[in-house]
ModelCIF file with pLDDT and N, C-alpha, C, O atoms, coordinates in Angstrom:
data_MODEL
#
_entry.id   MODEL 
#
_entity.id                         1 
_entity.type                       polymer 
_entity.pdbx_number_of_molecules   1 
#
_entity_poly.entity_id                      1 
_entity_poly.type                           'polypeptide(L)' 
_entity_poly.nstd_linkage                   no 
_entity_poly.nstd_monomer                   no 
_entity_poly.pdbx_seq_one_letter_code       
;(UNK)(UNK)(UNK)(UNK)(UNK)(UNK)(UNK)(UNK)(UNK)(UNK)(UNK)(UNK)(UNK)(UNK)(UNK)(UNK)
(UNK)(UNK)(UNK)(UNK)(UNK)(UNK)(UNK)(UNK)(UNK)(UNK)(UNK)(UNK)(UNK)(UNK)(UNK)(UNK)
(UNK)(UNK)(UNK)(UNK)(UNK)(UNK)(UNK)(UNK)(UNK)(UNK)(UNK)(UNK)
;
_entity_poly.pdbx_seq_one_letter_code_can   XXXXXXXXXXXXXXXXXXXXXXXXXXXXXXXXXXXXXXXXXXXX 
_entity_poly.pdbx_strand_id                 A 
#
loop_
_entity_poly_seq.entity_id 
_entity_poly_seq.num 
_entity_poly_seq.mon_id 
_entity_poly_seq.hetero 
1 1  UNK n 
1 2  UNK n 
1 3  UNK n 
1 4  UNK n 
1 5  UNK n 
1 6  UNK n 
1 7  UNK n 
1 8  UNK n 
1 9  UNK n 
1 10 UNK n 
1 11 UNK n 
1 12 UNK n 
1 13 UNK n 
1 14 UNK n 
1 15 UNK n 
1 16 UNK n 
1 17 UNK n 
1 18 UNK n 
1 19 UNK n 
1 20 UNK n 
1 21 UNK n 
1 22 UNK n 
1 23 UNK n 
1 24 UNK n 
1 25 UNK n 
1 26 UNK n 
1 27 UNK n 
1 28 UNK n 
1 29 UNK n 
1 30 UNK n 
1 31 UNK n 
1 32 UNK n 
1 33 UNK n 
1 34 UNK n 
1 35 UNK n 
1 36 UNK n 
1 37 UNK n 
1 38 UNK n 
1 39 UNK n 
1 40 UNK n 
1 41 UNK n 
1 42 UNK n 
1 43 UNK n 
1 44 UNK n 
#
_struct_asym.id          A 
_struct_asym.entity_id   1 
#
loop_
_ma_qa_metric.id 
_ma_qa_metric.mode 
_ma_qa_metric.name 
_ma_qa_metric.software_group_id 
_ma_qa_metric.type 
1 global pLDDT . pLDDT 
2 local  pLDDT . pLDDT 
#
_ma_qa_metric_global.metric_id      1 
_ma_qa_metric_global.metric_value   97.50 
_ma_qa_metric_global.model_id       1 
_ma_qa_metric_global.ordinal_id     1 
#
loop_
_ma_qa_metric_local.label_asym_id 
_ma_qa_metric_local.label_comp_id 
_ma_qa_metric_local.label_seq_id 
_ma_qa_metric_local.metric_id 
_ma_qa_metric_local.metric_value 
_ma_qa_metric_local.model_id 
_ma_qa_metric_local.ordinal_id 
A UNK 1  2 98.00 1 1  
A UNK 2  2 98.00 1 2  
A UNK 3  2 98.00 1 3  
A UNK 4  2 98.00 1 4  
A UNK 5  2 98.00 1 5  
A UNK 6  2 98.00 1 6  
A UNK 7  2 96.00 1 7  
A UNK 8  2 95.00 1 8  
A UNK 9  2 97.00 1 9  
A UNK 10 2 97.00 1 10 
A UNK 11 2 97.00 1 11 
A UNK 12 2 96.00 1 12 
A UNK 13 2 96.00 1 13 
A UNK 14 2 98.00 1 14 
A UNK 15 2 98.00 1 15 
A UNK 16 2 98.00 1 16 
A UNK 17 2 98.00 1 17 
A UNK 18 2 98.00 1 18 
A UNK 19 2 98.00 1 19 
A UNK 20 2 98.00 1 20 
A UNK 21 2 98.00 1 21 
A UNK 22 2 98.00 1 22 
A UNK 23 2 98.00 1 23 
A UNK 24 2 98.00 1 24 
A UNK 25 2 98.00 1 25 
A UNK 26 2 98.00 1 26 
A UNK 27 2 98.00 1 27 
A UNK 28 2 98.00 1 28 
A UNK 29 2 98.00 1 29 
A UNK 30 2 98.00 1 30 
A UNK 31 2 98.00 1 31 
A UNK 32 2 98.00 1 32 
A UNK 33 2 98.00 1 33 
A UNK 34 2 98.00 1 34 
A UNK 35 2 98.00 1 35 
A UNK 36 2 98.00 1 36 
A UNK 37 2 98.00 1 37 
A UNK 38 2 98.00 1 38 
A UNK 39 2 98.00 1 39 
A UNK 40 2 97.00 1 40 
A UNK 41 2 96.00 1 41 
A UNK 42 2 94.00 1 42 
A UNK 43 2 95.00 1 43 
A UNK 44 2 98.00 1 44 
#
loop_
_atom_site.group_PDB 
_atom_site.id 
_atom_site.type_symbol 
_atom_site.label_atom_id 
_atom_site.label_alt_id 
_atom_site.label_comp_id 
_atom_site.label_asym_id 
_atom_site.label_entity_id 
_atom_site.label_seq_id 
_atom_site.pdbx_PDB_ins_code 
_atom_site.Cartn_x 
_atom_site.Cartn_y 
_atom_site.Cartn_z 
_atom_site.occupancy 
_atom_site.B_iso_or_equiv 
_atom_site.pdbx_formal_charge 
_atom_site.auth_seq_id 
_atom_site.auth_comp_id 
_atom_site.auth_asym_id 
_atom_site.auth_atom_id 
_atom_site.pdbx_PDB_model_num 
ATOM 1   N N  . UNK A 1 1  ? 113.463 105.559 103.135 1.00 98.00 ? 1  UNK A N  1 
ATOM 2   C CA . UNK A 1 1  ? 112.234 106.166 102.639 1.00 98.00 ? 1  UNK A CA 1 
ATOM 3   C C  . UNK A 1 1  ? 111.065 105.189 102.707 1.00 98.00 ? 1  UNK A C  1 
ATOM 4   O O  . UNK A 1 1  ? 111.168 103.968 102.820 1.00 98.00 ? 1  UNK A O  1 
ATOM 5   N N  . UNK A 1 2  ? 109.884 105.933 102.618 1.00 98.00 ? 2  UNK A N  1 
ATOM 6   C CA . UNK A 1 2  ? 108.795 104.663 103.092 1.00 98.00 ? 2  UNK A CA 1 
ATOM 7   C C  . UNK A 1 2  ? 108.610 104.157 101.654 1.00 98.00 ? 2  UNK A C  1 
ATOM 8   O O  . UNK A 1 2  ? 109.553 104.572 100.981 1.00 98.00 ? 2  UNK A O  1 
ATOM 9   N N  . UNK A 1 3  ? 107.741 103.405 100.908 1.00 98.00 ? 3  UNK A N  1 
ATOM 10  C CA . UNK A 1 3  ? 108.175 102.491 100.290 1.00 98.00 ? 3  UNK A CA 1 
ATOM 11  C C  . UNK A 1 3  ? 107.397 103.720 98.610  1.00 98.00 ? 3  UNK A C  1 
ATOM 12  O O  . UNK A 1 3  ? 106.520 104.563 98.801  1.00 98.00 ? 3  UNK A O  1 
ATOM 13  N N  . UNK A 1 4  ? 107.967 103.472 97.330  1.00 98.00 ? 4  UNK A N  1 
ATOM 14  C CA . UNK A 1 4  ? 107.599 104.510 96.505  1.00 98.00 ? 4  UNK A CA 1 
ATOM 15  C C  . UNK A 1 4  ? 107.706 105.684 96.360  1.00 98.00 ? 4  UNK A C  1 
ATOM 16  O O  . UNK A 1 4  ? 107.001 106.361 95.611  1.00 98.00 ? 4  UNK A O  1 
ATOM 17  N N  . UNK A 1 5  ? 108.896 106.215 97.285  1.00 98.00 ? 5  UNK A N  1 
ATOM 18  C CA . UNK A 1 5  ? 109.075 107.032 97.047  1.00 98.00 ? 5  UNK A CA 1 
ATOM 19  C C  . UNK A 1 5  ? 110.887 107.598 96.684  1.00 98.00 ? 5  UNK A C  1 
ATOM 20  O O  . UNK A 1 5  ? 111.796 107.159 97.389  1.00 98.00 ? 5  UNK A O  1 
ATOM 21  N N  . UNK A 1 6  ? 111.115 108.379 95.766  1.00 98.00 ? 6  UNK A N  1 
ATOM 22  C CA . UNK A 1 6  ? 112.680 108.481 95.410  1.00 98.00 ? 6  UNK A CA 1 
ATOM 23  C C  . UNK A 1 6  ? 113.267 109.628 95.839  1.00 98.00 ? 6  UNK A C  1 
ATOM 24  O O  . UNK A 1 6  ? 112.710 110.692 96.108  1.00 98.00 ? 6  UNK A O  1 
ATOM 25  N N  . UNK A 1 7  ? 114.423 109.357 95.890  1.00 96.00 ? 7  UNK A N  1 
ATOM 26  C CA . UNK A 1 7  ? 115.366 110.594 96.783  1.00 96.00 ? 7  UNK A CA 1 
ATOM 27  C C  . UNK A 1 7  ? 115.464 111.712 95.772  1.00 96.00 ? 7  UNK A C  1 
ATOM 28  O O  . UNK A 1 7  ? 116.003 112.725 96.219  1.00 96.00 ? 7  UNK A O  1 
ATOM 29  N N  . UNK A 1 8  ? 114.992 111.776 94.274  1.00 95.00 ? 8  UNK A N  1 
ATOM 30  C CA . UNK A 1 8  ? 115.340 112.774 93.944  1.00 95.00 ? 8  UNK A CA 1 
ATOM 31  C C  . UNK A 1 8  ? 114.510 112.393 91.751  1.00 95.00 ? 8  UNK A C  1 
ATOM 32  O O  . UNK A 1 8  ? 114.510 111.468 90.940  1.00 95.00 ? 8  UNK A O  1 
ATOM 33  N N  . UNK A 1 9  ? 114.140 113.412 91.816  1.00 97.00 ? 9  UNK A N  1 
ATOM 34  C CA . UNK A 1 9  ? 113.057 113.168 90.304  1.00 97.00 ? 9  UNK A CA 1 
ATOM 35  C C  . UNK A 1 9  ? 114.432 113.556 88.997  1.00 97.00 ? 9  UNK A C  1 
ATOM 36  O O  . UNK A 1 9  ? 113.850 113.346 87.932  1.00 97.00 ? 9  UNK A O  1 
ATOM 37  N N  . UNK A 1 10 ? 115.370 113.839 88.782  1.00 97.00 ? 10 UNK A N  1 
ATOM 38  C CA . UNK A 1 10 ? 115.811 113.850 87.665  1.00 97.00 ? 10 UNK A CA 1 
ATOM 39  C C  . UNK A 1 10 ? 115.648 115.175 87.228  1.00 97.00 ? 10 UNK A C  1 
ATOM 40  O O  . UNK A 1 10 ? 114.584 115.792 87.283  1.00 97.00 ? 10 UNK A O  1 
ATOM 41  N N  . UNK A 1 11 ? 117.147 115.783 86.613  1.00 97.00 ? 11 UNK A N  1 
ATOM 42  C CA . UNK A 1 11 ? 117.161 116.807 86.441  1.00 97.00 ? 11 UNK A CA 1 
ATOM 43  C C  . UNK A 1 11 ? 115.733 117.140 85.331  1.00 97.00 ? 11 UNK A C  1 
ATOM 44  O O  . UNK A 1 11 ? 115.215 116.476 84.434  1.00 97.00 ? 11 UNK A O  1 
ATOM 45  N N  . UNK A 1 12 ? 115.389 118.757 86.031  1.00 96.00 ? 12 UNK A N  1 
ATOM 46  C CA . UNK A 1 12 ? 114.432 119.077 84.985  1.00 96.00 ? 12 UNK A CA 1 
ATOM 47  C C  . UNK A 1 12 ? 114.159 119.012 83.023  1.00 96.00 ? 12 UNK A C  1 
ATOM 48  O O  . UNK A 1 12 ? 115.072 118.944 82.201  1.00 96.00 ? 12 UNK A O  1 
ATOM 49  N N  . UNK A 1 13 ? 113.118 119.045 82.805  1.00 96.00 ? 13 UNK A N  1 
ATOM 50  C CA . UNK A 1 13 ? 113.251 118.627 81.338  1.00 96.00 ? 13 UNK A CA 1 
ATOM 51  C C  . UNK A 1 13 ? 114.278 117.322 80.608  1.00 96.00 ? 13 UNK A C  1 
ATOM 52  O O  . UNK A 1 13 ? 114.414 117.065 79.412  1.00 96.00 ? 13 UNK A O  1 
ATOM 53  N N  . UNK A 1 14 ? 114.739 116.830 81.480  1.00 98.00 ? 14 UNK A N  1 
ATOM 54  C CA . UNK A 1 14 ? 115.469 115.413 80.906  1.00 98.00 ? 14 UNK A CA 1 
ATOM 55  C C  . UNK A 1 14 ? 114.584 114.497 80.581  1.00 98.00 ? 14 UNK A C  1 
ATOM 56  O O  . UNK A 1 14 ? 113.425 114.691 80.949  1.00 98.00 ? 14 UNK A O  1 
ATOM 57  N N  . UNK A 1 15 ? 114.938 113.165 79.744  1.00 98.00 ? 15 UNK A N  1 
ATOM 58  C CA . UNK A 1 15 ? 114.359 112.257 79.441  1.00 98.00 ? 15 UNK A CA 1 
ATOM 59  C C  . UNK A 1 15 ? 114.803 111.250 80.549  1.00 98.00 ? 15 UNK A C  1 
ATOM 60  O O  . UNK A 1 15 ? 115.821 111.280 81.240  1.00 98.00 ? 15 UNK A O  1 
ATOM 61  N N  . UNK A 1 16 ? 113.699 110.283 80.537  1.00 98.00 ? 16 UNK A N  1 
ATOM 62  C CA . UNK A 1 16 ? 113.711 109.007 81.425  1.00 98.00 ? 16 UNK A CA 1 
ATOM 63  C C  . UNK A 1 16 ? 113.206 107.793 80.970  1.00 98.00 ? 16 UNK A C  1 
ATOM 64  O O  . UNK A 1 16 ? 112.614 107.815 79.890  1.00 98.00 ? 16 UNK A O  1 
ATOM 65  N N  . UNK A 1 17 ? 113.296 106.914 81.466  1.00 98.00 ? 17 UNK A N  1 
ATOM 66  C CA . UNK A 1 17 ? 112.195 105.519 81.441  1.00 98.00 ? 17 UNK A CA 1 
ATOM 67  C C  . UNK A 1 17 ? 111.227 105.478 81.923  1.00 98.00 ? 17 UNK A C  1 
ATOM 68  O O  . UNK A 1 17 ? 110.623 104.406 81.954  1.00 98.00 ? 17 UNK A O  1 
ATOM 69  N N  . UNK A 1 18 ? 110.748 106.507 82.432  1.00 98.00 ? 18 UNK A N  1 
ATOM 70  C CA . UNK A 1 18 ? 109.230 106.404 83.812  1.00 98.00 ? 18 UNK A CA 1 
ATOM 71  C C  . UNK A 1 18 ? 108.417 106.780 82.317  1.00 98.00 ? 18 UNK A C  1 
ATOM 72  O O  . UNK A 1 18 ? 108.625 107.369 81.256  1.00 98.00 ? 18 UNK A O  1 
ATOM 73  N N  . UNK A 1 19 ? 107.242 105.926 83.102  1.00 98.00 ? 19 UNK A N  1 
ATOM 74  C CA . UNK A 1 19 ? 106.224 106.552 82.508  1.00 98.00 ? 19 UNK A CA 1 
ATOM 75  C C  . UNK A 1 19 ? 104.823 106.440 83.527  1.00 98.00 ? 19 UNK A C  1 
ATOM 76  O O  . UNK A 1 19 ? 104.585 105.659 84.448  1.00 98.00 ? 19 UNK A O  1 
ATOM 77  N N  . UNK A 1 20 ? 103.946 107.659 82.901  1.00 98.00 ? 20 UNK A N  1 
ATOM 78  C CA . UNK A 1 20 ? 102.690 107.601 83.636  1.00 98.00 ? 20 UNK A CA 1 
ATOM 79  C C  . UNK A 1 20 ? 101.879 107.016 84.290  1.00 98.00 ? 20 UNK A C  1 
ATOM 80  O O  . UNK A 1 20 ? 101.337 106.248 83.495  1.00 98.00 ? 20 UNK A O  1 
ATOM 81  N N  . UNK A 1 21 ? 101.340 106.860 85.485  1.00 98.00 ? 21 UNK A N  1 
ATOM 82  C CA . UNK A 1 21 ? 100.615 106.538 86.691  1.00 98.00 ? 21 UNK A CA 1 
ATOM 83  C C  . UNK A 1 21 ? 99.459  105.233 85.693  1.00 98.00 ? 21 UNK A C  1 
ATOM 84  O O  . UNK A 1 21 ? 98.940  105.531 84.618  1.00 98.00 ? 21 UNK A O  1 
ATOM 85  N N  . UNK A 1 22 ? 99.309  104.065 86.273  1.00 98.00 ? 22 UNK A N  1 
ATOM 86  C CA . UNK A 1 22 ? 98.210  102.990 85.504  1.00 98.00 ? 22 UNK A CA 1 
ATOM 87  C C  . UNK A 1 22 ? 97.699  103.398 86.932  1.00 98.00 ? 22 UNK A C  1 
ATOM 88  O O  . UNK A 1 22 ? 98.403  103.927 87.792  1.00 98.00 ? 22 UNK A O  1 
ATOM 89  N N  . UNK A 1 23 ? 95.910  102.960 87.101  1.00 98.00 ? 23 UNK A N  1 
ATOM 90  C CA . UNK A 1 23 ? 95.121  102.559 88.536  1.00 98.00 ? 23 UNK A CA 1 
ATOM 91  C C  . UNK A 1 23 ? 94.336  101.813 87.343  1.00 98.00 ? 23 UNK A C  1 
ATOM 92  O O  . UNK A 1 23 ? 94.881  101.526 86.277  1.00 98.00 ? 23 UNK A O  1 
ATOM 93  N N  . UNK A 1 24 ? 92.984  101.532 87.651  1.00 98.00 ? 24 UNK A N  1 
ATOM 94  C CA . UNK A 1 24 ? 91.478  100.873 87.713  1.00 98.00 ? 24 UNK A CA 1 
ATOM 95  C C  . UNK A 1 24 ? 90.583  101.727 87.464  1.00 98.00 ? 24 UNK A C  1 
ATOM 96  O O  . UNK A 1 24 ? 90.664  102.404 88.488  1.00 98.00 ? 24 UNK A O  1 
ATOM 97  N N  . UNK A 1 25 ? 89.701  102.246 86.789  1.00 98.00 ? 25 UNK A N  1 
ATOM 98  C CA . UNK A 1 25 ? 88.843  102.795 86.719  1.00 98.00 ? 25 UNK A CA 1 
ATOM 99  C C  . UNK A 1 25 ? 87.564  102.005 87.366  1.00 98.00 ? 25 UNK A C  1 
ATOM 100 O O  . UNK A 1 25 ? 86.738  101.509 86.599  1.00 98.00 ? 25 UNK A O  1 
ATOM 101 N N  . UNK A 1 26 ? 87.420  101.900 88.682  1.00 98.00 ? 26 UNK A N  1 
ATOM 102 C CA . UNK A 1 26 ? 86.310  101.122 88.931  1.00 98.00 ? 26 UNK A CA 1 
ATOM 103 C C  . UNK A 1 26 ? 84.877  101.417 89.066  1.00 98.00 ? 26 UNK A C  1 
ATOM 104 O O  . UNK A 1 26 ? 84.566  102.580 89.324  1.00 98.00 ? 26 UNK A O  1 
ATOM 105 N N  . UNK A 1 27 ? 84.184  100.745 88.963  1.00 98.00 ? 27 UNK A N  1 
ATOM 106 C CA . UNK A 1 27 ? 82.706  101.330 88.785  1.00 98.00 ? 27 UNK A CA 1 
ATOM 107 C C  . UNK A 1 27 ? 81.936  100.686 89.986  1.00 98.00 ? 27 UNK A C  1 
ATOM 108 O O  . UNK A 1 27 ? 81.602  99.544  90.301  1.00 98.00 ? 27 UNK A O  1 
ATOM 109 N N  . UNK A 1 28 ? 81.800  102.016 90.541  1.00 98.00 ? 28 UNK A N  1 
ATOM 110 C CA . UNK A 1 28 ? 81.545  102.061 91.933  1.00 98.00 ? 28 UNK A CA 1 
ATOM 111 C C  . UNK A 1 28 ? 79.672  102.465 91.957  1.00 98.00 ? 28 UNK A C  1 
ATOM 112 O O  . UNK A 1 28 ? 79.081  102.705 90.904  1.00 98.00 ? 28 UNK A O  1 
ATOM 113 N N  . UNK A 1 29 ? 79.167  102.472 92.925  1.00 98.00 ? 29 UNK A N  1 
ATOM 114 C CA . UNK A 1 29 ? 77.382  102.588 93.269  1.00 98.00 ? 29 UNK A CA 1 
ATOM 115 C C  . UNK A 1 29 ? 77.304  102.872 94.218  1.00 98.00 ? 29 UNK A C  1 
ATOM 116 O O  . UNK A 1 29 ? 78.211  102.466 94.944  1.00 98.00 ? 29 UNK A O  1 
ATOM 117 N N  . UNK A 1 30 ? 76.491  103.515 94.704  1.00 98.00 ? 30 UNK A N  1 
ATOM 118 C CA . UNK A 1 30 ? 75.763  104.193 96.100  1.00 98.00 ? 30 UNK A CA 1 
ATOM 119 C C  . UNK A 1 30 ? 74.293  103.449 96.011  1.00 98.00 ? 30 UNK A C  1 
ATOM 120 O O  . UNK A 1 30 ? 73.499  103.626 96.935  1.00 98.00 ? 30 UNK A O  1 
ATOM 121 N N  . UNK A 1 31 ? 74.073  102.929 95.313  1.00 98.00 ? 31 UNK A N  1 
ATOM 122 C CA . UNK A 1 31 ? 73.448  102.073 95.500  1.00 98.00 ? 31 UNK A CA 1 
ATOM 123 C C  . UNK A 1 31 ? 73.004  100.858 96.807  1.00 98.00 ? 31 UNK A C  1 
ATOM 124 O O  . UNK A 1 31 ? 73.629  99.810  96.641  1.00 98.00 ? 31 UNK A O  1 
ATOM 125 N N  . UNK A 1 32 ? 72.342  100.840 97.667  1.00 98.00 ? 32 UNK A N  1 
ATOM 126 C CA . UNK A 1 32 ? 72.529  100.049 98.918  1.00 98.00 ? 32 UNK A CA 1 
ATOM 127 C C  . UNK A 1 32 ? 73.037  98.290  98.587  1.00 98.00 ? 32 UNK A C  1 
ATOM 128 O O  . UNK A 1 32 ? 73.976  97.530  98.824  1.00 98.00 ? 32 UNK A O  1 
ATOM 129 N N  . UNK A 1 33 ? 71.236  98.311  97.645  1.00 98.00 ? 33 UNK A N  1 
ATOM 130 C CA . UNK A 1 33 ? 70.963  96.685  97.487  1.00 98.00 ? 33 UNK A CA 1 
ATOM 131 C C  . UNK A 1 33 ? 72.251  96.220  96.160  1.00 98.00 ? 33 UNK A C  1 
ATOM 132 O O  . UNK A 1 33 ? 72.371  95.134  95.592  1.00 98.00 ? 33 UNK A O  1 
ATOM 133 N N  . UNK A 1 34 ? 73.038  97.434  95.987  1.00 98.00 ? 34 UNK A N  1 
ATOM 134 C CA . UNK A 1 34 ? 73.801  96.687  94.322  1.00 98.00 ? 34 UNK A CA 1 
ATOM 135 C C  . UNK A 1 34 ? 75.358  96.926  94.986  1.00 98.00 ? 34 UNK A C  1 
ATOM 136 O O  . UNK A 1 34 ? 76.141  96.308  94.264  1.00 98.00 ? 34 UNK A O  1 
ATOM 137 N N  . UNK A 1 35 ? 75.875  97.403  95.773  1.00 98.00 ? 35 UNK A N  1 
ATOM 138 C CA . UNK A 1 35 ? 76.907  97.871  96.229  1.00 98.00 ? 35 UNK A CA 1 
ATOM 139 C C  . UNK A 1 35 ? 77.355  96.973  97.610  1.00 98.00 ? 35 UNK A C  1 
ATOM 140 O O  . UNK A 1 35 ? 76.759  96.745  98.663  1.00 98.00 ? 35 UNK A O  1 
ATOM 141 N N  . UNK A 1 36 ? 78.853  96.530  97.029  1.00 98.00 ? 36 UNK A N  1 
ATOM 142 C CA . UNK A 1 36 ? 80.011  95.979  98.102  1.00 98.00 ? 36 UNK A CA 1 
ATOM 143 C C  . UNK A 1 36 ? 80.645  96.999  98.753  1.00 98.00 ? 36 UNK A C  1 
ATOM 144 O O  . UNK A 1 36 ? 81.079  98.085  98.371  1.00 98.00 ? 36 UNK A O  1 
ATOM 145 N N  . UNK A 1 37 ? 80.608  96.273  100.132 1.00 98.00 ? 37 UNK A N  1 
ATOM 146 C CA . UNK A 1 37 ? 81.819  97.105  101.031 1.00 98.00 ? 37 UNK A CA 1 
ATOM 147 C C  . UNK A 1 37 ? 83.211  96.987  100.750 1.00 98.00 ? 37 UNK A C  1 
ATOM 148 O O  . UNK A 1 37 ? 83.592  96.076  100.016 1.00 98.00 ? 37 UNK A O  1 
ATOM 149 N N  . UNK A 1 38 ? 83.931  97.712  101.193 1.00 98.00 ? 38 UNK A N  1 
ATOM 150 C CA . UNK A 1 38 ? 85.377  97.878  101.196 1.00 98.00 ? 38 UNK A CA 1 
ATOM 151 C C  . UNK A 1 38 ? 86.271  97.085  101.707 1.00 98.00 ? 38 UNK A C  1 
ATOM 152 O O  . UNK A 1 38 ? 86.684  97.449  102.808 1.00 98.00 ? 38 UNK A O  1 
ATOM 153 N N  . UNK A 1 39 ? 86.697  96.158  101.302 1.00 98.00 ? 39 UNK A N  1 
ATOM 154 C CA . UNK A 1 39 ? 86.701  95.214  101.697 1.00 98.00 ? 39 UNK A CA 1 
ATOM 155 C C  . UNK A 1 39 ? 88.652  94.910  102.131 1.00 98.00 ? 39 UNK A C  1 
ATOM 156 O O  . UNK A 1 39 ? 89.445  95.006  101.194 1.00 98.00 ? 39 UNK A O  1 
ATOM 157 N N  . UNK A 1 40 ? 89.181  94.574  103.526 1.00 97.00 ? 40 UNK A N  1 
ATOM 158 C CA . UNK A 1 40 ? 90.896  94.784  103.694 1.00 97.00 ? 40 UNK A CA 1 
ATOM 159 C C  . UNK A 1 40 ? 91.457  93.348  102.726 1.00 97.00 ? 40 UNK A C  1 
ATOM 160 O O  . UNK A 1 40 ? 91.099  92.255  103.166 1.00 97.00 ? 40 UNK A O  1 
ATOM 161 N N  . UNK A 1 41 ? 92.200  93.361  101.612 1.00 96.00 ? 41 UNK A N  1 
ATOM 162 C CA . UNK A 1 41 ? 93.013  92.673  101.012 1.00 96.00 ? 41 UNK A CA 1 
ATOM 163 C C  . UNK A 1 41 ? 93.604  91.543  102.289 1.00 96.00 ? 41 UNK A C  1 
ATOM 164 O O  . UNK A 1 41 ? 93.850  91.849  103.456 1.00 96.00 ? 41 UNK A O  1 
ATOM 165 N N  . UNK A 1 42 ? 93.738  90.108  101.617 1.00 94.00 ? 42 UNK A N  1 
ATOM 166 C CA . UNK A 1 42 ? 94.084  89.355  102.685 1.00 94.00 ? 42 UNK A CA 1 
ATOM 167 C C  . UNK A 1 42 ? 95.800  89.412  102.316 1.00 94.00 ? 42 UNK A C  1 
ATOM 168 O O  . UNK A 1 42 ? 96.445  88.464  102.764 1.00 94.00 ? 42 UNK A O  1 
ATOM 169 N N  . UNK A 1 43 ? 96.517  90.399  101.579 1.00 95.00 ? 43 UNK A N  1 
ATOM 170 C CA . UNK A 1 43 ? 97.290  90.551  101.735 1.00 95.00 ? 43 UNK A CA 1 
ATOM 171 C C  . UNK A 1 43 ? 98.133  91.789  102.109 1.00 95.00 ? 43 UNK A C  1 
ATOM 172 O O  . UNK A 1 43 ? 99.319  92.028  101.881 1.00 95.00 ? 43 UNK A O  1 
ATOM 173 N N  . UNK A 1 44 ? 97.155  92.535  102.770 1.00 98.00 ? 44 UNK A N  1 
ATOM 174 C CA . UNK A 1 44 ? 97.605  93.941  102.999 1.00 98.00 ? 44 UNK A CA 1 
ATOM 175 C C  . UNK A 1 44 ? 98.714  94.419  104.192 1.00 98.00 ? 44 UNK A C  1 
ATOM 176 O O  . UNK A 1 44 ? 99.025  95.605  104.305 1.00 98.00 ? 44 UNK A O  1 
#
C-alpha cells in the first residue's frame, strides 16, 4: 500500500486507539508584497 494507508478500518462502531486528524492552521495572504511562495521541503 502506498504509504498511510490501512488494509482495513475496524469493525464498525468498535473502539480503537486512533484518534483525530492534527494539521496547522496556517495563516496564509494573497497579499503580493506580504506573502511567501510555496516553497519544496529539502526533505521531500
Amino acid at each position: 500500500l502506498l504509504p498511510g494507508i490501512e488494509k482495513d478500518p475496524g469493525v464498525e462502531f468498535s473502539g480503537d486507539r486512533k484518534v483525530q486528524a492534527y494539521n496547522f492552521r496556517m495563516c496564509t495572504t494573497d497579499d503580493a508584497a506580504n506573502k511567501r511562495d510555496w516553497e519544496k521541503p529539502a526533505n521531500y
